[in-house]
PDBML (XML) file of the C-alpha atoms, coordinates in Angstrom:
<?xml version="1.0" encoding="UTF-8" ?>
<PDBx:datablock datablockName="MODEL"
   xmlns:PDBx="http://pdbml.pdb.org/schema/pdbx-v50.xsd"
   xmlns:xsi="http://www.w3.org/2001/XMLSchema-instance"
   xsi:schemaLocation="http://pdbml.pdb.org/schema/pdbx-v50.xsd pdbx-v50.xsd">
   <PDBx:atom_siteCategory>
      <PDBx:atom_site id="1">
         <PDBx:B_iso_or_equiv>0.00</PDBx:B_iso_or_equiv>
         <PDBx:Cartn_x>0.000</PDBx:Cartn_x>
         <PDBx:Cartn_y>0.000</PDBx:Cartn_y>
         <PDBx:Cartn_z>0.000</PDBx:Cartn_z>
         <PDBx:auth_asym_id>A</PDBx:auth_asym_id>
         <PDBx:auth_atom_id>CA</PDBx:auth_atom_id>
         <PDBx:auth_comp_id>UNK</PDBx:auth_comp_id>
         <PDBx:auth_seq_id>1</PDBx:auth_seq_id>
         <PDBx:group_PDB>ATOM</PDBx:group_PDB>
         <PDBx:label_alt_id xsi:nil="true" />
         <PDBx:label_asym_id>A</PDBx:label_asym_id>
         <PDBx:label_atom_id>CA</PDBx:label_atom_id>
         <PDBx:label_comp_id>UNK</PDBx:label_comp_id>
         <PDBx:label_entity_id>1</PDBx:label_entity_id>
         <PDBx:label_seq_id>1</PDBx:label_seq_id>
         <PDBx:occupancy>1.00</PDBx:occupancy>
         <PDBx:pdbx_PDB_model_num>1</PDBx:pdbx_PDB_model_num>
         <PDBx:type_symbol>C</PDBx:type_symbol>
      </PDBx:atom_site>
      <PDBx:atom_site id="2">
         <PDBx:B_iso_or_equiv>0.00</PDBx:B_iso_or_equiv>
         <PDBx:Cartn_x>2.829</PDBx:Cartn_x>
         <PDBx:Cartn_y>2.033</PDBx:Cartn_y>
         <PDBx:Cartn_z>0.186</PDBx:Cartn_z>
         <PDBx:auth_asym_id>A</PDBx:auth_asym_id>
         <PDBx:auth_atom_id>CA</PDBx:auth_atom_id>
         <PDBx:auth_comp_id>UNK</PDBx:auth_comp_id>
         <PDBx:auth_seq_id>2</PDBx:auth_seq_id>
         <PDBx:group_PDB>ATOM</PDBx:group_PDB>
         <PDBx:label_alt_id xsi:nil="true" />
         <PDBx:label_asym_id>A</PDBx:label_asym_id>
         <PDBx:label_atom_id>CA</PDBx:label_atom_id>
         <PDBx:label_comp_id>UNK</PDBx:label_comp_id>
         <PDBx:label_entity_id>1</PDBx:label_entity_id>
         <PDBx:label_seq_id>2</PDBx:label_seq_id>
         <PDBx:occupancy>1.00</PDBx:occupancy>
         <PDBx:pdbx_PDB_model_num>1</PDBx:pdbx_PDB_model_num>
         <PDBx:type_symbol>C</PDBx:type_symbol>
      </PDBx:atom_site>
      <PDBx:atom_site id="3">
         <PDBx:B_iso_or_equiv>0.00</PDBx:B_iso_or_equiv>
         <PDBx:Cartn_x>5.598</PDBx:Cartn_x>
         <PDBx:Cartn_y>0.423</PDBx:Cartn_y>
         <PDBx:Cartn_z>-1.493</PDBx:Cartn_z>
         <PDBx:auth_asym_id>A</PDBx:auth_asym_id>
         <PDBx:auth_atom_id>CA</PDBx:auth_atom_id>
         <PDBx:auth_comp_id>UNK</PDBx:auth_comp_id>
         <PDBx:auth_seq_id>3</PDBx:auth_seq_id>
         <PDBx:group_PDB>ATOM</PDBx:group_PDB>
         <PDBx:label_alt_id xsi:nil="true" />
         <PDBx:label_asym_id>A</PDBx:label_asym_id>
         <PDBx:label_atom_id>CA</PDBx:label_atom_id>
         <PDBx:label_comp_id>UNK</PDBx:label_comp_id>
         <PDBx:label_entity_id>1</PDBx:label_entity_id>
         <PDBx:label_seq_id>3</PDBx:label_seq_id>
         <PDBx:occupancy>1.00</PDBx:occupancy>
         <PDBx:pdbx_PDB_model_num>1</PDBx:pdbx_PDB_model_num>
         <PDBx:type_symbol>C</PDBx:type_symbol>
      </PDBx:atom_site>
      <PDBx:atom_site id="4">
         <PDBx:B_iso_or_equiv>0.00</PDBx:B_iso_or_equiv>
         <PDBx:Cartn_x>9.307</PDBx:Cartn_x>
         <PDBx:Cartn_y>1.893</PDBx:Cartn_y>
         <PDBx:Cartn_z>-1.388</PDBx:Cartn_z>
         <PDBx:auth_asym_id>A</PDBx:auth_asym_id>
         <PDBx:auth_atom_id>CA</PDBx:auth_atom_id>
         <PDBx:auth_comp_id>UNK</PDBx:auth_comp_id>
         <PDBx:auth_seq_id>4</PDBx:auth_seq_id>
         <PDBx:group_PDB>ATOM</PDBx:group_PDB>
         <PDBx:label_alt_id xsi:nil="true" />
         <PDBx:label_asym_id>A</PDBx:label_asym_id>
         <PDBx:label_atom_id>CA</PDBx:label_atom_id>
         <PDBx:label_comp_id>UNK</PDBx:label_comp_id>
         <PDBx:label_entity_id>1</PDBx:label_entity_id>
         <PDBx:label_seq_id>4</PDBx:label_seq_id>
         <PDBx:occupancy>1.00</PDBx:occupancy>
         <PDBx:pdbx_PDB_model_num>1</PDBx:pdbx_PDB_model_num>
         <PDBx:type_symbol>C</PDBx:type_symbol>
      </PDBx:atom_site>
      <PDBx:atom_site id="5">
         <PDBx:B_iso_or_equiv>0.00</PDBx:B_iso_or_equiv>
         <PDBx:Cartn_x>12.908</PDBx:Cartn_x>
         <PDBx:Cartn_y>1.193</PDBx:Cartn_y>
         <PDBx:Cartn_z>-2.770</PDBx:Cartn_z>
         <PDBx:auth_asym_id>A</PDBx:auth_asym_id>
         <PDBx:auth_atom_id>CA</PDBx:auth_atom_id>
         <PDBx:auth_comp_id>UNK</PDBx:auth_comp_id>
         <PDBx:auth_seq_id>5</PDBx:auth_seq_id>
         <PDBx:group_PDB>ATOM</PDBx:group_PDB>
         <PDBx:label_alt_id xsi:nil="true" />
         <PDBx:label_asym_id>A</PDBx:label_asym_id>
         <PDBx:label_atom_id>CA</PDBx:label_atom_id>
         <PDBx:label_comp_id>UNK</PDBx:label_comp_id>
         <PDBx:label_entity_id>1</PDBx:label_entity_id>
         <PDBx:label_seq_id>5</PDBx:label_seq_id>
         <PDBx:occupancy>1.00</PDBx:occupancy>
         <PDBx:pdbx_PDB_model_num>1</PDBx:pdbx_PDB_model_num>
         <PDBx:type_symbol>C</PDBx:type_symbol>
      </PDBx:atom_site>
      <PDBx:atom_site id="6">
         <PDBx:B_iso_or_equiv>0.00</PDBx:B_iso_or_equiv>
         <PDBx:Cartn_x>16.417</PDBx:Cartn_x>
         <PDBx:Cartn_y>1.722</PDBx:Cartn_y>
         <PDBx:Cartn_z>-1.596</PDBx:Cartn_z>
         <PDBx:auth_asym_id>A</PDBx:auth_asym_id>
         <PDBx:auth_atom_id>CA</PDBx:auth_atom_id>
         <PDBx:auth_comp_id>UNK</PDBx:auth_comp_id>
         <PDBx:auth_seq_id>6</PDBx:auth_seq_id>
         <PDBx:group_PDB>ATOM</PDBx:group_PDB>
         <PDBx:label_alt_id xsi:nil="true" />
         <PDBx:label_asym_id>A</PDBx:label_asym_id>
         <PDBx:label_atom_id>CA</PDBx:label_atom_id>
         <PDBx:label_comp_id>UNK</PDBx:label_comp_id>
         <PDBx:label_entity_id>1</PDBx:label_entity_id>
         <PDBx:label_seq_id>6</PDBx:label_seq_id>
         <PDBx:occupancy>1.00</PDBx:occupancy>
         <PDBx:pdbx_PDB_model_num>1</PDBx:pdbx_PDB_model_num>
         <PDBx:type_symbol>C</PDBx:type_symbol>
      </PDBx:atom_site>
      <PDBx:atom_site id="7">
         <PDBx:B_iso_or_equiv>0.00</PDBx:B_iso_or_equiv>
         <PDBx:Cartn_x>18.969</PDBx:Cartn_x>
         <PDBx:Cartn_y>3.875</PDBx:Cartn_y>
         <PDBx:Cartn_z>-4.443</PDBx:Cartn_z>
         <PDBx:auth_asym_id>A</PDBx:auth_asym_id>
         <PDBx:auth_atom_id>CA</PDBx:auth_atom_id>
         <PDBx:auth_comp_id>UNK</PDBx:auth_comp_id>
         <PDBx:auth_seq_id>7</PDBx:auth_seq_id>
         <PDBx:group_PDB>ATOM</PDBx:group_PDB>
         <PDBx:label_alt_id xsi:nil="true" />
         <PDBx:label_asym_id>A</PDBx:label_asym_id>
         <PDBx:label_atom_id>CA</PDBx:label_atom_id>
         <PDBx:label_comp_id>UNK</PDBx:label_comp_id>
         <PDBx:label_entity_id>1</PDBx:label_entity_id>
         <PDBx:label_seq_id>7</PDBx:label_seq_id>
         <PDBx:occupancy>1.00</PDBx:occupancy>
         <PDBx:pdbx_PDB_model_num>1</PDBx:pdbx_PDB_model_num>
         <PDBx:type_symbol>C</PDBx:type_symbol>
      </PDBx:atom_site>
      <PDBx:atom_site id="8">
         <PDBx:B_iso_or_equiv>0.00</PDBx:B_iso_or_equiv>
         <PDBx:Cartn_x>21.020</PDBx:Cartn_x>
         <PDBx:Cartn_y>1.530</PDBx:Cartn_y>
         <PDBx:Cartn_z>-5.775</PDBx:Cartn_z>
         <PDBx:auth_asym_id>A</PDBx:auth_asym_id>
         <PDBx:auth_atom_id>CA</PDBx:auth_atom_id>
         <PDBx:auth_comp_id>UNK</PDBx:auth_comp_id>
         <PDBx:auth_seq_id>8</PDBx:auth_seq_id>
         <PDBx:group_PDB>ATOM</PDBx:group_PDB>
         <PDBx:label_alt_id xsi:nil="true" />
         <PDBx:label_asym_id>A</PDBx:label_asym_id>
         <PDBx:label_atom_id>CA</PDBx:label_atom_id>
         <PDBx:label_comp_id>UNK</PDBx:label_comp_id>
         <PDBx:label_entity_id>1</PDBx:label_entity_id>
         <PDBx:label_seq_id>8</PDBx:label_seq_id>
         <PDBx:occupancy>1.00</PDBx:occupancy>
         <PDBx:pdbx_PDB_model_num>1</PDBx:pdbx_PDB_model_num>
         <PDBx:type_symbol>C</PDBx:type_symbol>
      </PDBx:atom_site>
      <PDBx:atom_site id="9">
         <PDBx:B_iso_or_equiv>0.00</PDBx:B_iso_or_equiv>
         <PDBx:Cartn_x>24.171</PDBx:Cartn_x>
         <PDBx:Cartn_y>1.023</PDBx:Cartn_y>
         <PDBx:Cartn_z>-4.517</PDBx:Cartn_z>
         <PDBx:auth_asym_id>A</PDBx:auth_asym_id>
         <PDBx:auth_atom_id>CA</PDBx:auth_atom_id>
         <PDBx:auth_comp_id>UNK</PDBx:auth_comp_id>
         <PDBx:auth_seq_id>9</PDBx:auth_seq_id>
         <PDBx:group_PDB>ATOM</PDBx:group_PDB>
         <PDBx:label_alt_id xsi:nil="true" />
         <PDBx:label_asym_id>A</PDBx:label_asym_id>
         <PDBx:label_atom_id>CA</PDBx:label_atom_id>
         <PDBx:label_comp_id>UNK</PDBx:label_comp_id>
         <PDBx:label_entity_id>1</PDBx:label_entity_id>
         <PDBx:label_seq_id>9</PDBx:label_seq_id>
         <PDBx:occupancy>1.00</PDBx:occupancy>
         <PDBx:pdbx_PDB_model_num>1</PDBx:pdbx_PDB_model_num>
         <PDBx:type_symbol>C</PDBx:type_symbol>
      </PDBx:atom_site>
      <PDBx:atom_site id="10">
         <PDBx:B_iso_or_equiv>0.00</PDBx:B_iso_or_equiv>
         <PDBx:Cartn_x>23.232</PDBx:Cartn_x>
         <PDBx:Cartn_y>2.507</PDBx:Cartn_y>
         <PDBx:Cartn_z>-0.744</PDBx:Cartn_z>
         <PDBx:auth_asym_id>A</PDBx:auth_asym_id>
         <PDBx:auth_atom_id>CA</PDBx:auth_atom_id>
         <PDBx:auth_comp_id>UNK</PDBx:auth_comp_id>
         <PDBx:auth_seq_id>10</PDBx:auth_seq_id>
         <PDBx:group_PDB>ATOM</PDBx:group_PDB>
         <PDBx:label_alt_id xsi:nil="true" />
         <PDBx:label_asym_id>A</PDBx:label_asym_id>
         <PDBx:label_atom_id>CA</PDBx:label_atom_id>
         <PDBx:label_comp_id>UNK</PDBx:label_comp_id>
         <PDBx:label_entity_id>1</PDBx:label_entity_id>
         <PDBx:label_seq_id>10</PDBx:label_seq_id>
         <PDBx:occupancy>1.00</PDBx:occupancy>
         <PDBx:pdbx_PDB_model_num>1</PDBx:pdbx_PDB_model_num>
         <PDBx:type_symbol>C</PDBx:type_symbol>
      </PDBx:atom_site>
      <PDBx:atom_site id="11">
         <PDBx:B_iso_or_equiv>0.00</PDBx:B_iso_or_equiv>
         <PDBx:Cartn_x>23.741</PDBx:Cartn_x>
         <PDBx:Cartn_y>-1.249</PDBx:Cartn_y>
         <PDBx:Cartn_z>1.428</PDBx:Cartn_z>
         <PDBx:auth_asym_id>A</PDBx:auth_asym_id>
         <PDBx:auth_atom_id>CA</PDBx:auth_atom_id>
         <PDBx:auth_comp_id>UNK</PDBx:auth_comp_id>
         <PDBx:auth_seq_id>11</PDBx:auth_seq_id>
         <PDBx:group_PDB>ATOM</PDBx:group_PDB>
         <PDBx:label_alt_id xsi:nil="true" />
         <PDBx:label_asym_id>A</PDBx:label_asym_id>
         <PDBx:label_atom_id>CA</PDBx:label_atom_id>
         <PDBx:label_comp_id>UNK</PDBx:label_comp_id>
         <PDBx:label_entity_id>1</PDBx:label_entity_id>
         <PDBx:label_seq_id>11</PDBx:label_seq_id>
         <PDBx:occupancy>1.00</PDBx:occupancy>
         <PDBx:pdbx_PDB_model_num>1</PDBx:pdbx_PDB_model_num>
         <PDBx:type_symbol>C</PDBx:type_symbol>
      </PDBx:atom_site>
      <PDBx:atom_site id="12">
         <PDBx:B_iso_or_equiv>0.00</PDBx:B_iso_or_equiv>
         <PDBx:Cartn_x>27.647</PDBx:Cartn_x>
         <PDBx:Cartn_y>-0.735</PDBx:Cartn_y>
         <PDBx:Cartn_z>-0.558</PDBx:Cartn_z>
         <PDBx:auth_asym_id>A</PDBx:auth_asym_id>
         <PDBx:auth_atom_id>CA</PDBx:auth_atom_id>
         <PDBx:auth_comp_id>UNK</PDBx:auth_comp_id>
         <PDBx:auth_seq_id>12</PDBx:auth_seq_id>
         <PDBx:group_PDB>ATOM</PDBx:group_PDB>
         <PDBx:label_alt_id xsi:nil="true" />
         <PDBx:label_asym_id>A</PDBx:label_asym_id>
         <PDBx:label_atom_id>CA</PDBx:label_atom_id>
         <PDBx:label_comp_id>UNK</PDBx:label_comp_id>
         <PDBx:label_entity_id>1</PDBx:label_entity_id>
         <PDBx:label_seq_id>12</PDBx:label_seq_id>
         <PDBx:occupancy>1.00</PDBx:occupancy>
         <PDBx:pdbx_PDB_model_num>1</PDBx:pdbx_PDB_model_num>
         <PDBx:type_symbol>C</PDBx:type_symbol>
      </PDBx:atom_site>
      <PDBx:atom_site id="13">
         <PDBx:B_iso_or_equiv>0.00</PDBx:B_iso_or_equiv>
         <PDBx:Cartn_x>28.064</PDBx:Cartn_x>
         <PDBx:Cartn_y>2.742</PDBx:Cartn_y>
         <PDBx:Cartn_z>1.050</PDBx:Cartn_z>
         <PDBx:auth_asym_id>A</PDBx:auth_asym_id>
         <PDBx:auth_atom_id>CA</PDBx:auth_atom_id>
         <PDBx:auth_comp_id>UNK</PDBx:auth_comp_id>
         <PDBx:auth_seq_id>13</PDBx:auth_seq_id>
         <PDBx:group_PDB>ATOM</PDBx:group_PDB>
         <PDBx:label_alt_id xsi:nil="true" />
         <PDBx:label_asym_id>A</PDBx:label_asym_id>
         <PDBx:label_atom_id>CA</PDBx:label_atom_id>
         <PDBx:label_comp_id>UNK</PDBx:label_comp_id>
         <PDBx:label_entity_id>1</PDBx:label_entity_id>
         <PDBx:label_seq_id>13</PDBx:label_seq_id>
         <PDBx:occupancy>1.00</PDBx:occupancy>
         <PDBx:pdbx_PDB_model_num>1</PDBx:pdbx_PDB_model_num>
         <PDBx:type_symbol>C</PDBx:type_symbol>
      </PDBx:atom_site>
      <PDBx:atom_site id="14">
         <PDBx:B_iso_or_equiv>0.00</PDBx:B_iso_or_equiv>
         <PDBx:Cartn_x>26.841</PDBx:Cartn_x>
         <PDBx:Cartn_y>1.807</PDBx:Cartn_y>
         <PDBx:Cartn_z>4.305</PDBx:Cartn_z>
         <PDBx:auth_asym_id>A</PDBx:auth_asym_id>
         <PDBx:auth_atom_id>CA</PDBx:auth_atom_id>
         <PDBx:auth_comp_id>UNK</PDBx:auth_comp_id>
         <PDBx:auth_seq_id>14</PDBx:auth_seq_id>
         <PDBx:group_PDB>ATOM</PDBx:group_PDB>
         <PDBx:label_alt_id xsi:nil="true" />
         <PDBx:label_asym_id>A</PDBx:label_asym_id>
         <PDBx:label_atom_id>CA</PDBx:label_atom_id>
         <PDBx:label_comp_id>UNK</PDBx:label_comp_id>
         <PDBx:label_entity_id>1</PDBx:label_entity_id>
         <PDBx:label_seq_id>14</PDBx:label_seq_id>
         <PDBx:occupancy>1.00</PDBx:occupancy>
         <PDBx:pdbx_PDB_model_num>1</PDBx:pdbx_PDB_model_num>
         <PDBx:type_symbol>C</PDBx:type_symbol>
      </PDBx:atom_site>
      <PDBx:atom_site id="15">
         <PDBx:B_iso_or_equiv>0.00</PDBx:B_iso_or_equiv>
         <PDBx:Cartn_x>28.897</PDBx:Cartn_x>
         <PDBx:Cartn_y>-1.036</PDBx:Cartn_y>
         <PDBx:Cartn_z>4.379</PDBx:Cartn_z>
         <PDBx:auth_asym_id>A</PDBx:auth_asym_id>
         <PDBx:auth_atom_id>CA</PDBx:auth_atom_id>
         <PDBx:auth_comp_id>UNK</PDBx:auth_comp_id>
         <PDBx:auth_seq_id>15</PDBx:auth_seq_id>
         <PDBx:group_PDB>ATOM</PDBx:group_PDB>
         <PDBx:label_alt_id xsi:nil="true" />
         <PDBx:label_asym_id>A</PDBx:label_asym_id>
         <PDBx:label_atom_id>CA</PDBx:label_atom_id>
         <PDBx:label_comp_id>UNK</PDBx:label_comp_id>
         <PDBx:label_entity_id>1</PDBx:label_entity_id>
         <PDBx:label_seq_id>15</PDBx:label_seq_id>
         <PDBx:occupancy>1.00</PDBx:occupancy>
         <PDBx:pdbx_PDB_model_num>1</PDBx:pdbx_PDB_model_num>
         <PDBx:type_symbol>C</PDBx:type_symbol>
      </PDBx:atom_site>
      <PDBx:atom_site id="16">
         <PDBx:B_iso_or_equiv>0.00</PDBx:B_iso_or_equiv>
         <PDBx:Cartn_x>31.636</PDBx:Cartn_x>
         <PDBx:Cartn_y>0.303</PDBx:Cartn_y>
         <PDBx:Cartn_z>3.358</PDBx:Cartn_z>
         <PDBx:auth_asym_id>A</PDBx:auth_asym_id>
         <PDBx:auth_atom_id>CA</PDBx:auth_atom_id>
         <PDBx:auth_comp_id>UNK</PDBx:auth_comp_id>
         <PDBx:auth_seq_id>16</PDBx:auth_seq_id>
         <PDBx:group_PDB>ATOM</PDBx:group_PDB>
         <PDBx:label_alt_id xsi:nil="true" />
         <PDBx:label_asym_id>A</PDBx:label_asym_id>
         <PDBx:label_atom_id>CA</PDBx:label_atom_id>
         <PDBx:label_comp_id>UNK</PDBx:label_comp_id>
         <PDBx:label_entity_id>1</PDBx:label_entity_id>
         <PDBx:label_seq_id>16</PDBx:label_seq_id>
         <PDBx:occupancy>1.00</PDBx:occupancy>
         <PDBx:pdbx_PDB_model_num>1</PDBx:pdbx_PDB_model_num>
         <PDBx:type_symbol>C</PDBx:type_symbol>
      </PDBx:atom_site>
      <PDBx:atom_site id="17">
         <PDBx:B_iso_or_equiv>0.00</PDBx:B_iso_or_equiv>
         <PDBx:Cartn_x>31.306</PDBx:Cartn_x>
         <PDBx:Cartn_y>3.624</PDBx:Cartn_y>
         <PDBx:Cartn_z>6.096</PDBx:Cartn_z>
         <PDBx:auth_asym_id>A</PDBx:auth_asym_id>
         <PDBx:auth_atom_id>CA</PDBx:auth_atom_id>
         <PDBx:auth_comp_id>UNK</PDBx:auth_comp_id>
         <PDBx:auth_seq_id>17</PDBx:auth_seq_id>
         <PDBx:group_PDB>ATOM</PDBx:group_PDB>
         <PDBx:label_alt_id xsi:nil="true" />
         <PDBx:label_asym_id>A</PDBx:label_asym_id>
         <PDBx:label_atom_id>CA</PDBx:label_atom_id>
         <PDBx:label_comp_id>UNK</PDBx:label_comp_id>
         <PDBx:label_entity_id>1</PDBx:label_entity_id>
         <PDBx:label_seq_id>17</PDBx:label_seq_id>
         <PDBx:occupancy>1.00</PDBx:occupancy>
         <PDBx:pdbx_PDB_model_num>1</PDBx:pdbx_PDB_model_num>
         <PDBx:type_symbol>C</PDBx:type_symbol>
      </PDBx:atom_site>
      <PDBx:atom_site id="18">
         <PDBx:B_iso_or_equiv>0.00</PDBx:B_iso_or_equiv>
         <PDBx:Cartn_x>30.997</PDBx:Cartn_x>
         <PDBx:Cartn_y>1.116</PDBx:Cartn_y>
         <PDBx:Cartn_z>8.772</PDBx:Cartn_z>
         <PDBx:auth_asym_id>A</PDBx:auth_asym_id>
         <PDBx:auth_atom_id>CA</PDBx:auth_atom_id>
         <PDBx:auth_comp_id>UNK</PDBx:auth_comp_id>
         <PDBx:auth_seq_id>18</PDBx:auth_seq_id>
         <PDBx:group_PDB>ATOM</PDBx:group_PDB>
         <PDBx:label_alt_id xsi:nil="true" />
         <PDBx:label_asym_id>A</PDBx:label_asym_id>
         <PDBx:label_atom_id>CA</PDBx:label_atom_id>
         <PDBx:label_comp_id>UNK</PDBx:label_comp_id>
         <PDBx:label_entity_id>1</PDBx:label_entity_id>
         <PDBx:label_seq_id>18</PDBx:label_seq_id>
         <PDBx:occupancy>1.00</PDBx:occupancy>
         <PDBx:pdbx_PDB_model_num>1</PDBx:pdbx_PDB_model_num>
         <PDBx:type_symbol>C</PDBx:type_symbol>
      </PDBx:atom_site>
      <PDBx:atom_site id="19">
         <PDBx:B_iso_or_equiv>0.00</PDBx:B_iso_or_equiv>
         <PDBx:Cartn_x>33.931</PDBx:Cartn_x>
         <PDBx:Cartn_y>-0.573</PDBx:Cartn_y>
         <PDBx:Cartn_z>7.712</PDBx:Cartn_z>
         <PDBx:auth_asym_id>A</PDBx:auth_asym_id>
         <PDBx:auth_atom_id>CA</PDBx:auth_atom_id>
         <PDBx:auth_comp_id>UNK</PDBx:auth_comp_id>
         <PDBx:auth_seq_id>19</PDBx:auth_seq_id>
         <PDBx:group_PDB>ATOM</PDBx:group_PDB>
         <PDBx:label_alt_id xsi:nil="true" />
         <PDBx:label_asym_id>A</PDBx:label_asym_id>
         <PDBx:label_atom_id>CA</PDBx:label_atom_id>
         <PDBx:label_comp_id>UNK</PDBx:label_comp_id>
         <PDBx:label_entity_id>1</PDBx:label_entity_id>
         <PDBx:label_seq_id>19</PDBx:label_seq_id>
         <PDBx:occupancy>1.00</PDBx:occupancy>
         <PDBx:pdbx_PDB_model_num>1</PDBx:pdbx_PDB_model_num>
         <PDBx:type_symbol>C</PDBx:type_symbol>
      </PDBx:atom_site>
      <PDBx:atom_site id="20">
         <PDBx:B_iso_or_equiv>0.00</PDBx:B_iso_or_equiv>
         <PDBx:Cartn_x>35.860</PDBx:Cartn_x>
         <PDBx:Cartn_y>2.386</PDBx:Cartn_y>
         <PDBx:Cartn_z>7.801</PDBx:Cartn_z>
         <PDBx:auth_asym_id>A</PDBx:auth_asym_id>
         <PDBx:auth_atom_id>CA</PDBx:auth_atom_id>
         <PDBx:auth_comp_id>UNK</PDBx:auth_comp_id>
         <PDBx:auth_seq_id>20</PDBx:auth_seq_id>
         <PDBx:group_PDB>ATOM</PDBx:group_PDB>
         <PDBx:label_alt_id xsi:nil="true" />
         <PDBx:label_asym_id>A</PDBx:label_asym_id>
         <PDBx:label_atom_id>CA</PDBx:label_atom_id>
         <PDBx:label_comp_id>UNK</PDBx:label_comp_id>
         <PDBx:label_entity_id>1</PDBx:label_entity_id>
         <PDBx:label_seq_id>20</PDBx:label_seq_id>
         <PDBx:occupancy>1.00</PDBx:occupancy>
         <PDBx:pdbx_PDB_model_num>1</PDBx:pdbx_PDB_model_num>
         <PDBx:type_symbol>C</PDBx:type_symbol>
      </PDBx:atom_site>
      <PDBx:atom_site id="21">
         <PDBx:B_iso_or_equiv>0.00</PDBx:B_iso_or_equiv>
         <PDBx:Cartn_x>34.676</PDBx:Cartn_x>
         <PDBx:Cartn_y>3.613</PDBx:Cartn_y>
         <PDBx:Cartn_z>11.226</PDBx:Cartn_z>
         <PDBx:auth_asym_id>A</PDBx:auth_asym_id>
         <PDBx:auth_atom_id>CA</PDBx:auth_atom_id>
         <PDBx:auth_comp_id>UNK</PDBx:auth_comp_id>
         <PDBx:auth_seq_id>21</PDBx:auth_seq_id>
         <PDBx:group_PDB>ATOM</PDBx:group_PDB>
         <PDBx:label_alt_id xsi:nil="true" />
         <PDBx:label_asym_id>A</PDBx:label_asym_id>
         <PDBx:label_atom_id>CA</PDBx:label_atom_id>
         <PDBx:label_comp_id>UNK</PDBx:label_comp_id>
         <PDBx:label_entity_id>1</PDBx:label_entity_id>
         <PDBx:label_seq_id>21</PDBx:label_seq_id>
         <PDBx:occupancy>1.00</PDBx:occupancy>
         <PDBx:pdbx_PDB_model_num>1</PDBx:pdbx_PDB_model_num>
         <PDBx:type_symbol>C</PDBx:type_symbol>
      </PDBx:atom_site>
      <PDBx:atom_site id="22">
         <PDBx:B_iso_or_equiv>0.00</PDBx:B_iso_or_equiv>
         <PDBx:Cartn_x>31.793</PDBx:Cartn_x>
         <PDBx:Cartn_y>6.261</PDBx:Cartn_y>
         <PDBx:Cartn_z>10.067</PDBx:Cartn_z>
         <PDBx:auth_asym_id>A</PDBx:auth_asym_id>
         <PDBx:auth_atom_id>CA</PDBx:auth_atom_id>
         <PDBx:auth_comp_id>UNK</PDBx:auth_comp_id>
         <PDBx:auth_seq_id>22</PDBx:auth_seq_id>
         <PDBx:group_PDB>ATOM</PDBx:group_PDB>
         <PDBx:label_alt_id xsi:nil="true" />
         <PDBx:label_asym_id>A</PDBx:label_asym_id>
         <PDBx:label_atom_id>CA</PDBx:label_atom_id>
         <PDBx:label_comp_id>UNK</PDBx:label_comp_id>
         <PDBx:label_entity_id>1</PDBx:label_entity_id>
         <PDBx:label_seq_id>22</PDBx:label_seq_id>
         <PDBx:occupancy>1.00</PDBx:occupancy>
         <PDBx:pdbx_PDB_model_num>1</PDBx:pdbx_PDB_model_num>
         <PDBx:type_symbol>C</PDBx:type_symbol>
      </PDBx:atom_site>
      <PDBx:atom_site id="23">
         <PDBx:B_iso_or_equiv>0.00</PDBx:B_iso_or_equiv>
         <PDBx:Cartn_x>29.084</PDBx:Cartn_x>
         <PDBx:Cartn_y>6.608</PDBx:Cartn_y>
         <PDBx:Cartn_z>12.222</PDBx:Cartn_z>
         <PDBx:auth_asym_id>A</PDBx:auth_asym_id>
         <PDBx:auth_atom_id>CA</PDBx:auth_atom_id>
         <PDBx:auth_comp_id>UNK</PDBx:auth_comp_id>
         <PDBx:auth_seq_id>23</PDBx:auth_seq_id>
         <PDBx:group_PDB>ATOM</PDBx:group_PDB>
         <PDBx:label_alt_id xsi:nil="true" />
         <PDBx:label_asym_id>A</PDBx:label_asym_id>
         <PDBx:label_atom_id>CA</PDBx:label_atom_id>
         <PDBx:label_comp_id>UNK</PDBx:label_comp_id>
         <PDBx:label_entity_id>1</PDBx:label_entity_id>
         <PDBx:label_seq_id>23</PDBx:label_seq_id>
         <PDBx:occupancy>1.00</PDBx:occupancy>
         <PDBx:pdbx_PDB_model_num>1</PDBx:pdbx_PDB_model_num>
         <PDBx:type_symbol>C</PDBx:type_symbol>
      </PDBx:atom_site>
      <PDBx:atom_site id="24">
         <PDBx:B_iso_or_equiv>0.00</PDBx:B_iso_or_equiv>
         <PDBx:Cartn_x>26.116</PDBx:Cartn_x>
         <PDBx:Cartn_y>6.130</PDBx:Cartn_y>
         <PDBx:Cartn_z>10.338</PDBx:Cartn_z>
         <PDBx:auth_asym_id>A</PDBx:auth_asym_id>
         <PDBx:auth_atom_id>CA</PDBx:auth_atom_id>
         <PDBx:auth_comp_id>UNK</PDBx:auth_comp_id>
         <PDBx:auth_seq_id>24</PDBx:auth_seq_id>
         <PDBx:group_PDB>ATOM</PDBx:group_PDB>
         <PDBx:label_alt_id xsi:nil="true" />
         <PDBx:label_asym_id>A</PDBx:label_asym_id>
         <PDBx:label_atom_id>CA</PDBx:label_atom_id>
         <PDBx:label_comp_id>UNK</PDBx:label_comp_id>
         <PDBx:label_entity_id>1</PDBx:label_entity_id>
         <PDBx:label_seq_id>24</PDBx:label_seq_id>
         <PDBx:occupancy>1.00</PDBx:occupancy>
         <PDBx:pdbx_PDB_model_num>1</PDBx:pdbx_PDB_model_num>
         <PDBx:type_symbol>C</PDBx:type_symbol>
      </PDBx:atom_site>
      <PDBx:atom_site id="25">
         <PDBx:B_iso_or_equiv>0.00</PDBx:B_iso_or_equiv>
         <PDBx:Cartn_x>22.934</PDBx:Cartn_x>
         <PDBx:Cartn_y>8.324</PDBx:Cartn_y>
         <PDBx:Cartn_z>11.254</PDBx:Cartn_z>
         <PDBx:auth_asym_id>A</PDBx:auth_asym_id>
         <PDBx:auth_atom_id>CA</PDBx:auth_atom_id>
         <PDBx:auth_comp_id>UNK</PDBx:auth_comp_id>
         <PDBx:auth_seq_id>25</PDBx:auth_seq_id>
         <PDBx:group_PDB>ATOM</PDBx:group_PDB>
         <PDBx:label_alt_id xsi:nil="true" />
         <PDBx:label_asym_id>A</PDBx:label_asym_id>
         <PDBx:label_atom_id>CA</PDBx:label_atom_id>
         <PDBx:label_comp_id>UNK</PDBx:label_comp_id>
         <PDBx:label_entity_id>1</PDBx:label_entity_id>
         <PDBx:label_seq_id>25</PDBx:label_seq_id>
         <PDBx:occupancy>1.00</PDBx:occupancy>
         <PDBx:pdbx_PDB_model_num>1</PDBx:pdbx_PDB_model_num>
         <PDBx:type_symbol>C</PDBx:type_symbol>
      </PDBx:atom_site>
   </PDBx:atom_siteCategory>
</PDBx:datablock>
């Protein structure tokens, strides 16, 4: 009923910022 999608590519950045110590907010 209220369908949504994630940008491609965003689970790579946030893996990747967590792997370099980011915190992600």
């Amino acid at each position: 009923e209220a369908a949504i999608f994630a940008p491609a590519g965003l689970a790579e950045f946030l893996r990747a910022a967590g792997e370099a110590g980011v915190l992600r907010i």
